[in-house]
N, C-alpha and C. Protein backbone atom coordinates (compact mmCIF):
# COMPACT_ATOMS: atom_id res chain seq x y z
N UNK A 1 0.23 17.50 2.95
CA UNK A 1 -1.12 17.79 3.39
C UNK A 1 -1.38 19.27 3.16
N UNK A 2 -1.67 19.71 1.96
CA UNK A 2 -1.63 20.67 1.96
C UNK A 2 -3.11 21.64 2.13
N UNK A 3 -3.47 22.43 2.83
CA UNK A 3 -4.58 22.65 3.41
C UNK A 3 -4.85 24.28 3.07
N UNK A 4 -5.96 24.56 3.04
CA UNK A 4 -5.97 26.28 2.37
C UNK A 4 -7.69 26.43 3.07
N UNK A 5 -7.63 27.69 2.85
CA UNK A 5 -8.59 28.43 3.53
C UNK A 5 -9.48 29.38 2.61
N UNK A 6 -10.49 29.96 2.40
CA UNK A 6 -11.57 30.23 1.37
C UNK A 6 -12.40 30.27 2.35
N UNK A 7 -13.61 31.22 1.58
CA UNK A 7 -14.60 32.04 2.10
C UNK A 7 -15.98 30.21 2.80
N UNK A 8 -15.21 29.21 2.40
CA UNK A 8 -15.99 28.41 3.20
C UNK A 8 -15.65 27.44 3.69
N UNK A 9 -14.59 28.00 4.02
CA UNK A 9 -13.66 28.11 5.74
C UNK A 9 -12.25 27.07 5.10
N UNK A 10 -11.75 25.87 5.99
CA UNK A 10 -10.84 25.35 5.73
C UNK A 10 -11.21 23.81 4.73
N UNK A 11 -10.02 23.63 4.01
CA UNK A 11 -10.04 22.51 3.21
C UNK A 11 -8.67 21.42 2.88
N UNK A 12 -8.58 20.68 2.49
CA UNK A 12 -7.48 20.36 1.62
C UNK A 12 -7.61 20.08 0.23
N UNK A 13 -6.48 19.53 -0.41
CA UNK A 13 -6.22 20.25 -1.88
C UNK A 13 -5.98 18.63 -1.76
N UNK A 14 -6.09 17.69 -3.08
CA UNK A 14 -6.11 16.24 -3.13
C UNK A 14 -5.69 16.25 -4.60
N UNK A 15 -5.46 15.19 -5.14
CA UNK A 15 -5.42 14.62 -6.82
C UNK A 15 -6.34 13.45 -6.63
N UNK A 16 -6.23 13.24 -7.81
CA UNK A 16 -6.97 11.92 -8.77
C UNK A 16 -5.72 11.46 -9.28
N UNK A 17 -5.57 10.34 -9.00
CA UNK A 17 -4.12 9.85 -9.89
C UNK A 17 -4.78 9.53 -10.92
N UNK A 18 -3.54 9.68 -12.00
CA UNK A 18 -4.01 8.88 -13.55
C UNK A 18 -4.33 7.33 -13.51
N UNK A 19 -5.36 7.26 -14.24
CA UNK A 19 -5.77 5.60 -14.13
C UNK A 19 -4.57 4.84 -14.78
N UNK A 20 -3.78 5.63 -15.43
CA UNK A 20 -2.87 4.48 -16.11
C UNK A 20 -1.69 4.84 -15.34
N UNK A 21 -0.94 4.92 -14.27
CA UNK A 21 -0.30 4.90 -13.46
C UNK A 21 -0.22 3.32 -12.89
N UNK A 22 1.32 3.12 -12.95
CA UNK A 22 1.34 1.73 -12.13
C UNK A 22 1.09 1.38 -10.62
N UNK A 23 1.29 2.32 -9.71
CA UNK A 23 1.12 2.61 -8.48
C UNK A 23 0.11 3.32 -8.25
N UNK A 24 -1.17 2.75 -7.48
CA UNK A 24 -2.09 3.27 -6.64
C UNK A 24 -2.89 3.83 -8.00
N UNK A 25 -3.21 3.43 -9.01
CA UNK A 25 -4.08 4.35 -9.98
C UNK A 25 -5.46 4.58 -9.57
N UNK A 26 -5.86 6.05 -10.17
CA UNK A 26 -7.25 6.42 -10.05
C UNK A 26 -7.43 6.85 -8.83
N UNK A 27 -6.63 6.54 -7.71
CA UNK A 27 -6.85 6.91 -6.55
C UNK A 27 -6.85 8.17 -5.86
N UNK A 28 -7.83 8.60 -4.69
CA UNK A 28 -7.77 9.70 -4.48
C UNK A 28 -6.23 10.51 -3.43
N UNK A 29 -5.43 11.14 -3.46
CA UNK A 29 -4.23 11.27 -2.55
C UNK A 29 -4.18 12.76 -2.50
N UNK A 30 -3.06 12.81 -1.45
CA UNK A 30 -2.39 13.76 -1.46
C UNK A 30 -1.23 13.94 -2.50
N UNK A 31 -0.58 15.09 -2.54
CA UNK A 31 0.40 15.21 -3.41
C UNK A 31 1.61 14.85 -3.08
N UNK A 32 2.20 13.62 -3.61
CA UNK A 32 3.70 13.47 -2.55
C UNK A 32 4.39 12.45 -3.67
N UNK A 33 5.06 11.56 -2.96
CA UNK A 33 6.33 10.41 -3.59
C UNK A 33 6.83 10.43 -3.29
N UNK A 34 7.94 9.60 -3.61
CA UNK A 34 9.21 8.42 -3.04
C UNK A 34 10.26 9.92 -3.42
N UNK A 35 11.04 9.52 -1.93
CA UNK A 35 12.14 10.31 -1.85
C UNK A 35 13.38 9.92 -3.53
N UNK A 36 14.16 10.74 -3.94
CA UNK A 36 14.89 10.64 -4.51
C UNK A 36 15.98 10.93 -3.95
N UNK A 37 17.66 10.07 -4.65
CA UNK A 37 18.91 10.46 -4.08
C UNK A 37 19.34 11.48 -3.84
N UNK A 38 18.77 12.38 -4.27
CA UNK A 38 19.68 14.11 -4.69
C UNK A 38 18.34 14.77 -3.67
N UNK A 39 17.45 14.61 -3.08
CA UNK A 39 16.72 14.69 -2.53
C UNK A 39 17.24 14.74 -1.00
N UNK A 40 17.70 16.26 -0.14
CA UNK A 40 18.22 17.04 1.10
C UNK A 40 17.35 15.93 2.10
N UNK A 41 16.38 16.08 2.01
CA UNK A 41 15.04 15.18 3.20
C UNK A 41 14.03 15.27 2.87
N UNK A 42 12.98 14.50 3.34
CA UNK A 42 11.68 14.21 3.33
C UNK A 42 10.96 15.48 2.35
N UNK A 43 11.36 16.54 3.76
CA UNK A 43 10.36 17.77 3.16
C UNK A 43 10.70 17.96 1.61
N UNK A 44 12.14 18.15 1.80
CA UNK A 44 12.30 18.53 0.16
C UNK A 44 11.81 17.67 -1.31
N UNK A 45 11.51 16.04 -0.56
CA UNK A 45 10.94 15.50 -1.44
C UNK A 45 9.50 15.66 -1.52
N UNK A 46 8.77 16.20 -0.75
CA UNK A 46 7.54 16.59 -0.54
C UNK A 46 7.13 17.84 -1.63
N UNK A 47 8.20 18.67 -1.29
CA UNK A 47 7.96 20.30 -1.95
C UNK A 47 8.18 19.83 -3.51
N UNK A 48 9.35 19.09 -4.16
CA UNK A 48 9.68 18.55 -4.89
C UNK A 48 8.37 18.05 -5.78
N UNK A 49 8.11 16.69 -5.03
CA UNK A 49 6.65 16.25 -5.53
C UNK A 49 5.52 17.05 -6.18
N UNK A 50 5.32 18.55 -4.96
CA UNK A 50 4.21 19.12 -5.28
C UNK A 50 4.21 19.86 -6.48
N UNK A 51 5.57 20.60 -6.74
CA UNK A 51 5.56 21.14 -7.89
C UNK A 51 5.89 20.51 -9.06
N UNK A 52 6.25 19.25 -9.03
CA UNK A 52 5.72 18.14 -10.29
C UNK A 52 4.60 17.46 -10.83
N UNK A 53 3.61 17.51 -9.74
CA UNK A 53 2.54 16.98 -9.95
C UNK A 53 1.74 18.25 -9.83
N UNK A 54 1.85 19.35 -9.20
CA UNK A 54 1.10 20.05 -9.01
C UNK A 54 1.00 21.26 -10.12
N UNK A 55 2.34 21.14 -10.80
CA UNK A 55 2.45 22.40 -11.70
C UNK A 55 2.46 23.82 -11.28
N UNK A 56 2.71 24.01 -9.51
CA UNK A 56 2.80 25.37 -9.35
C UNK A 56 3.97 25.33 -8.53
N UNK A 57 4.64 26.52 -7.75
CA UNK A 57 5.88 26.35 -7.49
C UNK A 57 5.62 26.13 -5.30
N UNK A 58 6.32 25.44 -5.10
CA UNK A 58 6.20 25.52 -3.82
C UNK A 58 6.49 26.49 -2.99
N UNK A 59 6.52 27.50 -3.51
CA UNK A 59 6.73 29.17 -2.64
C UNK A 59 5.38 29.22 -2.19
N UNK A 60 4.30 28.33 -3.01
CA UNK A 60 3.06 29.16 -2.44
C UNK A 60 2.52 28.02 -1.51
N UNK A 61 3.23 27.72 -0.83
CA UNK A 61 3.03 26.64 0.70
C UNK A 61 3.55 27.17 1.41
N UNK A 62 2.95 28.21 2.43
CA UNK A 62 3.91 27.94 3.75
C UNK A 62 3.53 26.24 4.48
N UNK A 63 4.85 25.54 4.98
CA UNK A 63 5.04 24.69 5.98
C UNK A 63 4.72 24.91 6.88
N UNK A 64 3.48 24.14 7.49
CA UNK A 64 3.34 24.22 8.95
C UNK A 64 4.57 23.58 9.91
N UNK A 65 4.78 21.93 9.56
CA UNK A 65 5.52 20.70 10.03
C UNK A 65 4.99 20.02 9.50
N UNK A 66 5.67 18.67 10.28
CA UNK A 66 5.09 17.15 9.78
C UNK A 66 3.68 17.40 10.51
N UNK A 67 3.24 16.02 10.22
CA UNK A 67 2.14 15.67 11.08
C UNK A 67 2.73 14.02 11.15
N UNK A 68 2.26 13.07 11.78
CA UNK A 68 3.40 11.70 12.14
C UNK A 68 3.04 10.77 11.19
N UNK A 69 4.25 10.43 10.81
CA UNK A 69 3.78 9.26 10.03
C UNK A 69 3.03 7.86 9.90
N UNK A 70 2.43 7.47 8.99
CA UNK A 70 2.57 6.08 9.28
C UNK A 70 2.43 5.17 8.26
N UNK A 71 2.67 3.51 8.39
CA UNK A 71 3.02 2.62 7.54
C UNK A 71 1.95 2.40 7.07
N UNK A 72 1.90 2.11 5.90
CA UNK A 72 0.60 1.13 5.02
C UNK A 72 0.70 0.01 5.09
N UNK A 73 -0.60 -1.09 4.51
CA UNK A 73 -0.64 -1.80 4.57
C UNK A 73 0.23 -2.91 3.42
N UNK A 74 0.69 -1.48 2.65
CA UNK A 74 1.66 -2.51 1.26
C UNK A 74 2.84 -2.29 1.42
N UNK A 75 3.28 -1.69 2.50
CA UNK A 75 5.37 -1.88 3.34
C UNK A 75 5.66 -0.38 2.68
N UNK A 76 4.78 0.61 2.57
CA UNK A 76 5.47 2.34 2.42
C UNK A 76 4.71 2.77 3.84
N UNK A 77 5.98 3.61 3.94
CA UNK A 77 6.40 4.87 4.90
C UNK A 77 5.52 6.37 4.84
N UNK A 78 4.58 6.93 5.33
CA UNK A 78 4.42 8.07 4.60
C UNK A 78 4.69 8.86 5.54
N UNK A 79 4.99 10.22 5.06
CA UNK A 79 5.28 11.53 6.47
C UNK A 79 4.77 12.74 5.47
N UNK A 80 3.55 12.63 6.18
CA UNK A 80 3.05 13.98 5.73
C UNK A 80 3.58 15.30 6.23
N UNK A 81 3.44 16.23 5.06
CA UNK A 81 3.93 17.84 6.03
C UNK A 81 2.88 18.67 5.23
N UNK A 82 2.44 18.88 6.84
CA UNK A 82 1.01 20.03 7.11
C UNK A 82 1.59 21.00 6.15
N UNK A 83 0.76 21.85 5.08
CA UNK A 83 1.32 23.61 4.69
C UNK A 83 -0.38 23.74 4.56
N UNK A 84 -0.10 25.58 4.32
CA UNK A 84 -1.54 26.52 3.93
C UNK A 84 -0.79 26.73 2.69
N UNK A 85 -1.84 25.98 1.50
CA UNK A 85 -1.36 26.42 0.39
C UNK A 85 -2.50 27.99 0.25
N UNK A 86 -1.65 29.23 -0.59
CA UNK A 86 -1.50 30.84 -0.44
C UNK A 86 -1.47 31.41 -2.18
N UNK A 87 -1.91 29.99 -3.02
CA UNK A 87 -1.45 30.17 -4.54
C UNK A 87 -3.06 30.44 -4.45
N UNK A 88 -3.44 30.60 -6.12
CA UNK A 88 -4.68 31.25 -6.64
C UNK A 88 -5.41 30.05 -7.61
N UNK A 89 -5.07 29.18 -7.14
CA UNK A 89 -5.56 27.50 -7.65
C UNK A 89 -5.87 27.12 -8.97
N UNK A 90 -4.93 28.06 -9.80
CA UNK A 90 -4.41 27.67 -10.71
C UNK A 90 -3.72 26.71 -11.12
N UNK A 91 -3.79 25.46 -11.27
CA UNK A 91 -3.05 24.31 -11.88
C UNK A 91 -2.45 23.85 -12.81
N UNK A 92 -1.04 24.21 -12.77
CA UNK A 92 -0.50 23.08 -14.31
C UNK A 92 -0.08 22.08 -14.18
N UNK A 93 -0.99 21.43 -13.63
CA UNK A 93 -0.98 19.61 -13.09
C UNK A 93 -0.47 18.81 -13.97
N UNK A 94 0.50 18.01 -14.21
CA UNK A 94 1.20 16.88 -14.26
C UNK A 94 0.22 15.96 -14.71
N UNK A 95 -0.54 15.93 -16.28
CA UNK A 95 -1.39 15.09 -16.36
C UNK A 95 -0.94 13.45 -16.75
N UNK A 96 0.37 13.21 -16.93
CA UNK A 96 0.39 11.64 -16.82
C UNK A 96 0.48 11.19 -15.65
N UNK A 97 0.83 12.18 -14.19
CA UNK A 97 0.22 11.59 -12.86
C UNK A 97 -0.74 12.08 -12.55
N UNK A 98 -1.61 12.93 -12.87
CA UNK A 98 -2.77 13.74 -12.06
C UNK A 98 -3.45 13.88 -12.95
N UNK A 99 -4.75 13.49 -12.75
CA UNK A 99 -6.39 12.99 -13.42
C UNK A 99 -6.47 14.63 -13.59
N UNK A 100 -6.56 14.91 -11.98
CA UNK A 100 -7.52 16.17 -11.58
C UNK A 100 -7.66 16.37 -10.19
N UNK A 101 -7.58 18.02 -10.06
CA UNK A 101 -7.19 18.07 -8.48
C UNK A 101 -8.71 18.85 -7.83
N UNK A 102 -8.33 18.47 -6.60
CA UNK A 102 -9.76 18.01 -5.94
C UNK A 102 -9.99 19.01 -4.84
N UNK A 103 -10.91 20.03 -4.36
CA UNK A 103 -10.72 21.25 -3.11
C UNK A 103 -11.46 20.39 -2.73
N UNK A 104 -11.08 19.80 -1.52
CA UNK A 104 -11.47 19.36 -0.66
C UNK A 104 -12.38 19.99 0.79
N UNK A 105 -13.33 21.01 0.82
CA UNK A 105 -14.10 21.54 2.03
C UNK A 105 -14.09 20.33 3.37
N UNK A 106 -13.32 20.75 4.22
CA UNK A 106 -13.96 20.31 5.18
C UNK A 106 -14.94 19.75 6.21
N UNK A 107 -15.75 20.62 5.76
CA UNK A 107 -17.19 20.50 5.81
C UNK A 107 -18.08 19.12 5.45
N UNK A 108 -17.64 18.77 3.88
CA UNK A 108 -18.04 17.88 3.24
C UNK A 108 -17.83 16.62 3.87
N UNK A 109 -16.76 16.52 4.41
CA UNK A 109 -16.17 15.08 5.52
C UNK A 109 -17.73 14.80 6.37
N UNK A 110 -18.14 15.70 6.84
CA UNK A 110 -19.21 16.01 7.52
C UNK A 110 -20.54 14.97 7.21
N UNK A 111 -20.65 15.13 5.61
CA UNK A 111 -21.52 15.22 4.81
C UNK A 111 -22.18 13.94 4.23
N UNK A 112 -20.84 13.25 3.03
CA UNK A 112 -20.80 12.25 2.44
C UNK A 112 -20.72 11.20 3.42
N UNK A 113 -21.59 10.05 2.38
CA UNK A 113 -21.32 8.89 3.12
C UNK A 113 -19.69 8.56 3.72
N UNK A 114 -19.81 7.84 4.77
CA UNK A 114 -18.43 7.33 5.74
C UNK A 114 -18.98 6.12 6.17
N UNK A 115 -17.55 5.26 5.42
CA UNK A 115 -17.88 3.88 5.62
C UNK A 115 -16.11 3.18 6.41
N UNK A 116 -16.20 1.86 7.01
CA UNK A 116 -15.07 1.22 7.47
C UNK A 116 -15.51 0.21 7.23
N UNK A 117 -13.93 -0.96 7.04
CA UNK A 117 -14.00 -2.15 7.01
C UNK A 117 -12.91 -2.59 8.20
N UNK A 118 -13.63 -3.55 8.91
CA UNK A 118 -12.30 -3.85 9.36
C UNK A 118 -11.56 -5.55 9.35
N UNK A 119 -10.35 -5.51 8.56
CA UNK A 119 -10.21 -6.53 8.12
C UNK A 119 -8.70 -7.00 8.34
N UNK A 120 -7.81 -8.32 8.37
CA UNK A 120 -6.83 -8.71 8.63
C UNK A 120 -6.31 -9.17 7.45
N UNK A 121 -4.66 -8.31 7.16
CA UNK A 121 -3.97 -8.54 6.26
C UNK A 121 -3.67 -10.14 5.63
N UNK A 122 -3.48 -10.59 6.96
CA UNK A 122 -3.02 -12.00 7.15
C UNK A 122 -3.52 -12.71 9.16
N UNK A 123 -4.01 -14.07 8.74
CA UNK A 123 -4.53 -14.43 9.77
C UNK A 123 -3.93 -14.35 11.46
N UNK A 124 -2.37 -13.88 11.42
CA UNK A 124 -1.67 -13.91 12.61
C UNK A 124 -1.90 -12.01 12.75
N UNK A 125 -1.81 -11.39 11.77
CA UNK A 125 -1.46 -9.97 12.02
C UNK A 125 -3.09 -9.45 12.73
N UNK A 126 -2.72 -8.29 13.14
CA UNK A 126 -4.18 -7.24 13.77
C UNK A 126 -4.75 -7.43 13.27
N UNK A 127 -5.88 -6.92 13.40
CA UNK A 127 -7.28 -6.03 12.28
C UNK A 127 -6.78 -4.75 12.10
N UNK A 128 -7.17 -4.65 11.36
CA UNK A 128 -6.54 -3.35 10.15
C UNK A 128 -8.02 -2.28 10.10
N UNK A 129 -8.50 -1.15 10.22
CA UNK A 129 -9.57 -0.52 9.99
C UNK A 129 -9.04 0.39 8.94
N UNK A 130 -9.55 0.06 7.60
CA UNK A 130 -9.74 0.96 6.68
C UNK A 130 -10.79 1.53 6.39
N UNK A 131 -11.09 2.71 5.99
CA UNK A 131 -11.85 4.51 6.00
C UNK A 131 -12.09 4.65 4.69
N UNK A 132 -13.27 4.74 4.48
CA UNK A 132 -13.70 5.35 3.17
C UNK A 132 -14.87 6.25 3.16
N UNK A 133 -14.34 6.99 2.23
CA UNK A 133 -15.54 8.73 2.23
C UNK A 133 -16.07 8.71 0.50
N UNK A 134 -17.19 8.42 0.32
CA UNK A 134 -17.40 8.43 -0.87
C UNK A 134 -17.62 9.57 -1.65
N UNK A 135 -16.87 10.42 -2.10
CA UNK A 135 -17.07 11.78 -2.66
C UNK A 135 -17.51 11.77 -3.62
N UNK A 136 -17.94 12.95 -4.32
CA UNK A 136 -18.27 12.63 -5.54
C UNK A 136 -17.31 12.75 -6.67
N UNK A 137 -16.15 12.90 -6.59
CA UNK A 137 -15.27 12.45 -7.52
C UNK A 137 -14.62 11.49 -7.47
N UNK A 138 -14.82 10.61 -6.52
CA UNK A 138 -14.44 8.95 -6.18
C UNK A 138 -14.07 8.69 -4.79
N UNK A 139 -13.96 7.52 -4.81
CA UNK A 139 -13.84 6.77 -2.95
C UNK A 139 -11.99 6.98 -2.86
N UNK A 140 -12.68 7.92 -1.34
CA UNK A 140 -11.27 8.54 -1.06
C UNK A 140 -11.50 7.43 -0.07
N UNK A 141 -9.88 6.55 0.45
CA UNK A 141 -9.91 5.38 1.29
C UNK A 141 -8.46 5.18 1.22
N UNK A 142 -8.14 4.30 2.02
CA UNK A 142 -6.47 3.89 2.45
C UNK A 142 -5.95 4.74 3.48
N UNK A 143 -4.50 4.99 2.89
CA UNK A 143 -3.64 5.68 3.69
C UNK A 143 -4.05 7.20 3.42
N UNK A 144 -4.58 7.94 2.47
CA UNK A 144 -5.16 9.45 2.76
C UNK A 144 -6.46 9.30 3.96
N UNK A 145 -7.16 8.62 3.76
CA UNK A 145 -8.11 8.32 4.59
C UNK A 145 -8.23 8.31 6.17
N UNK A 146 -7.13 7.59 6.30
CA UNK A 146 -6.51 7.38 7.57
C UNK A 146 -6.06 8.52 8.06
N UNK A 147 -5.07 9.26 6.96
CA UNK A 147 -4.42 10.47 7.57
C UNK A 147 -5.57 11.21 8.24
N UNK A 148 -6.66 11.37 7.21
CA UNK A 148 -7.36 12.67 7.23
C UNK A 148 -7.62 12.26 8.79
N UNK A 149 -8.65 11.17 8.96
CA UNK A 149 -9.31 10.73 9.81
C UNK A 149 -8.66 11.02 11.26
N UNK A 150 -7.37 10.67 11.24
CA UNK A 150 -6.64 10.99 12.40
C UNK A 150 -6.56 12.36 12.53
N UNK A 151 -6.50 13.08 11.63
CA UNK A 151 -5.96 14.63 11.54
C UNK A 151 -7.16 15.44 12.10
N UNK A 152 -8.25 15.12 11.59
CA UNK A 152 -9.25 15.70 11.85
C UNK A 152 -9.94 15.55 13.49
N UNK A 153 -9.72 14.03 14.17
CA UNK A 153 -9.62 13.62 15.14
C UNK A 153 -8.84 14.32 16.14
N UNK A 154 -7.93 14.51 16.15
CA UNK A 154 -7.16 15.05 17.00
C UNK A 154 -7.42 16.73 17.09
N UNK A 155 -7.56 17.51 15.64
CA UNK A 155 -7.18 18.77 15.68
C UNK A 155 -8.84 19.67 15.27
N UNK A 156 -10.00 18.98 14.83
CA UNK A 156 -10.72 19.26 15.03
C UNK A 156 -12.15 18.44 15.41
N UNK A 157 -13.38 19.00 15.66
CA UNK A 157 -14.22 18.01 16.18
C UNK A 157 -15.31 17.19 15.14
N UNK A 158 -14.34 16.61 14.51
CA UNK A 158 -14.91 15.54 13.56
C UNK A 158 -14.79 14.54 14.29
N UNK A 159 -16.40 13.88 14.80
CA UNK A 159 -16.82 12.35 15.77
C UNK A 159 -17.50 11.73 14.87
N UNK A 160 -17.43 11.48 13.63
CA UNK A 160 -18.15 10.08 13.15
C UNK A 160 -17.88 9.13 13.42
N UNK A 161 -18.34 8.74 12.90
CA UNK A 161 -18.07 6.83 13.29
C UNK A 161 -18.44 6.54 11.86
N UNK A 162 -17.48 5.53 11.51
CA UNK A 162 -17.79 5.25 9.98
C UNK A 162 -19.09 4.24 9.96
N UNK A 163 -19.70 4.00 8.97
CA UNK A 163 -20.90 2.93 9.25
C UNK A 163 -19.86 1.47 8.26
N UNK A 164 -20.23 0.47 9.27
CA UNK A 164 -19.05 -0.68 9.27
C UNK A 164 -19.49 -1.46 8.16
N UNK A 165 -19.02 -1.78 7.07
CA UNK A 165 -19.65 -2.98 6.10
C UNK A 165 -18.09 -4.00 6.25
N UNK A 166 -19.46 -4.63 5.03
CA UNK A 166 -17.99 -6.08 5.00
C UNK A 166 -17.83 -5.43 3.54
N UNK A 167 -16.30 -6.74 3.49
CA UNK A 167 -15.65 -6.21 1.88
C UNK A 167 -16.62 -7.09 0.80
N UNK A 168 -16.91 -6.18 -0.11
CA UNK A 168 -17.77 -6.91 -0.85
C UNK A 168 -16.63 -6.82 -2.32
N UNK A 169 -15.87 -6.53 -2.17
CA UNK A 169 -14.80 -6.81 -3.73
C UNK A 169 -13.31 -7.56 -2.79
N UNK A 170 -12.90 -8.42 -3.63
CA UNK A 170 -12.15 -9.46 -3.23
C UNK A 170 -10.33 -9.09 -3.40
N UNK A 171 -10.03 -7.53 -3.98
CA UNK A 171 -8.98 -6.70 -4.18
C UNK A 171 -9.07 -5.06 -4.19
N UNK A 172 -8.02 -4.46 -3.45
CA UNK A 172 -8.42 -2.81 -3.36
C UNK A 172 -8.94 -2.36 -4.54
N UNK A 173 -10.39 -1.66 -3.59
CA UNK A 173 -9.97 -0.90 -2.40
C UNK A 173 -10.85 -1.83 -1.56
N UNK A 174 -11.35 -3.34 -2.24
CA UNK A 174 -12.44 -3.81 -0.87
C UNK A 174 -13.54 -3.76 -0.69
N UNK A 175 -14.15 -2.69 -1.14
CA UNK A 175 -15.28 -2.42 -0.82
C UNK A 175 -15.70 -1.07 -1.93
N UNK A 176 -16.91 -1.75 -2.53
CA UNK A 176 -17.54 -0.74 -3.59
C UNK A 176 -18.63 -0.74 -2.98
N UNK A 177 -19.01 1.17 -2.86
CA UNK A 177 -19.98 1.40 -1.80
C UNK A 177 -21.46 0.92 -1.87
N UNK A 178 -21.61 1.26 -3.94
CA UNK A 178 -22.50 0.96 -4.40
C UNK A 178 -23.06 -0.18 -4.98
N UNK A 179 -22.84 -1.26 -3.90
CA UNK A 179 -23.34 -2.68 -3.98
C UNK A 179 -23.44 -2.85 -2.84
């Protein structure tokens, strides 16, 4: 979760995954991935990640901590770790995973449409509320979504309420805003 600060105020830093990616393509995320063997812990697969996809070196993150994890709806684990990225947003992004990386203003959460669905994986399990922010570089939704949503919830005073539709597409992400 890497988060930075600029003359209009706080933000986070996101990708575009490559559409031709087998996992999660096109989608909007944070910068991260699957731990590897040679991989100390989490964090280090985190820092790891960023400067593969990110193309800059992870010196320019200070670590805040985690923030808590949680499960998706397709059986991954995620554990985000809060930093103030302190680099000059220069990118040598990793273009067979990264479209294009995204400054995320804070503010903008504010702004763009905010939509939820709330829907059941399977007929015995919960309802599930999935989050979508339609930006203008695409529908940020899922498990970043969630994070943000919680993050912002707790640590600052972001009270929307998403406006509730039904799923009008029959496979993720569910719901295309513009129908």
């Amino acid at each position: 979760m890497p988060l930075f600060h600029d003359e209009n105020g706080y933000g986070f830093l996101l990708q575009k995954r490559n559409s031709k990616l087998l996992a999660h393509p096109g989608q909007i995320a944070f910068p991260g991935g699957v731990k590897d063997p040679e991989d100390k812990d989490l964090l280090s697969t985190a820092l790891r990640e960023w400067t593969e996809e990110m193309g800059v070196p992870s010196d320019d993150l200070e670590v805040i901590g985690n923030y808590k994890g949680i499960y998706t709806h397709t059986g991954f684990h995620i554990t985000p770790f809060l930093s103030l990225y302190n680099g000059n947003f220069e990118f040598s992004y990793n273009r067979e995973e990264v479209e294009k990386i995204i400054r995320l203003d804070l503010n903008r959460l504010n702004e763009v449409p905010f939509y939820g669905l709330r829907m059941k994986r399977n007929p015995e399990g919960p309802p599930l509320d999935i989050y979508y922010f339609d930006l203008q570089e695409g529908l940020l939704w899922g498990a970043t979504a969630r994070i943000l949503v919680s993050f912002l919830r707790e640590h600052s005073n972001f009270e929307r309420e998403p406006l509730l539709r039904n799923p009008n597409l029959s496979v993720p992400p569910f719901l295309d805003p513009k129908k």
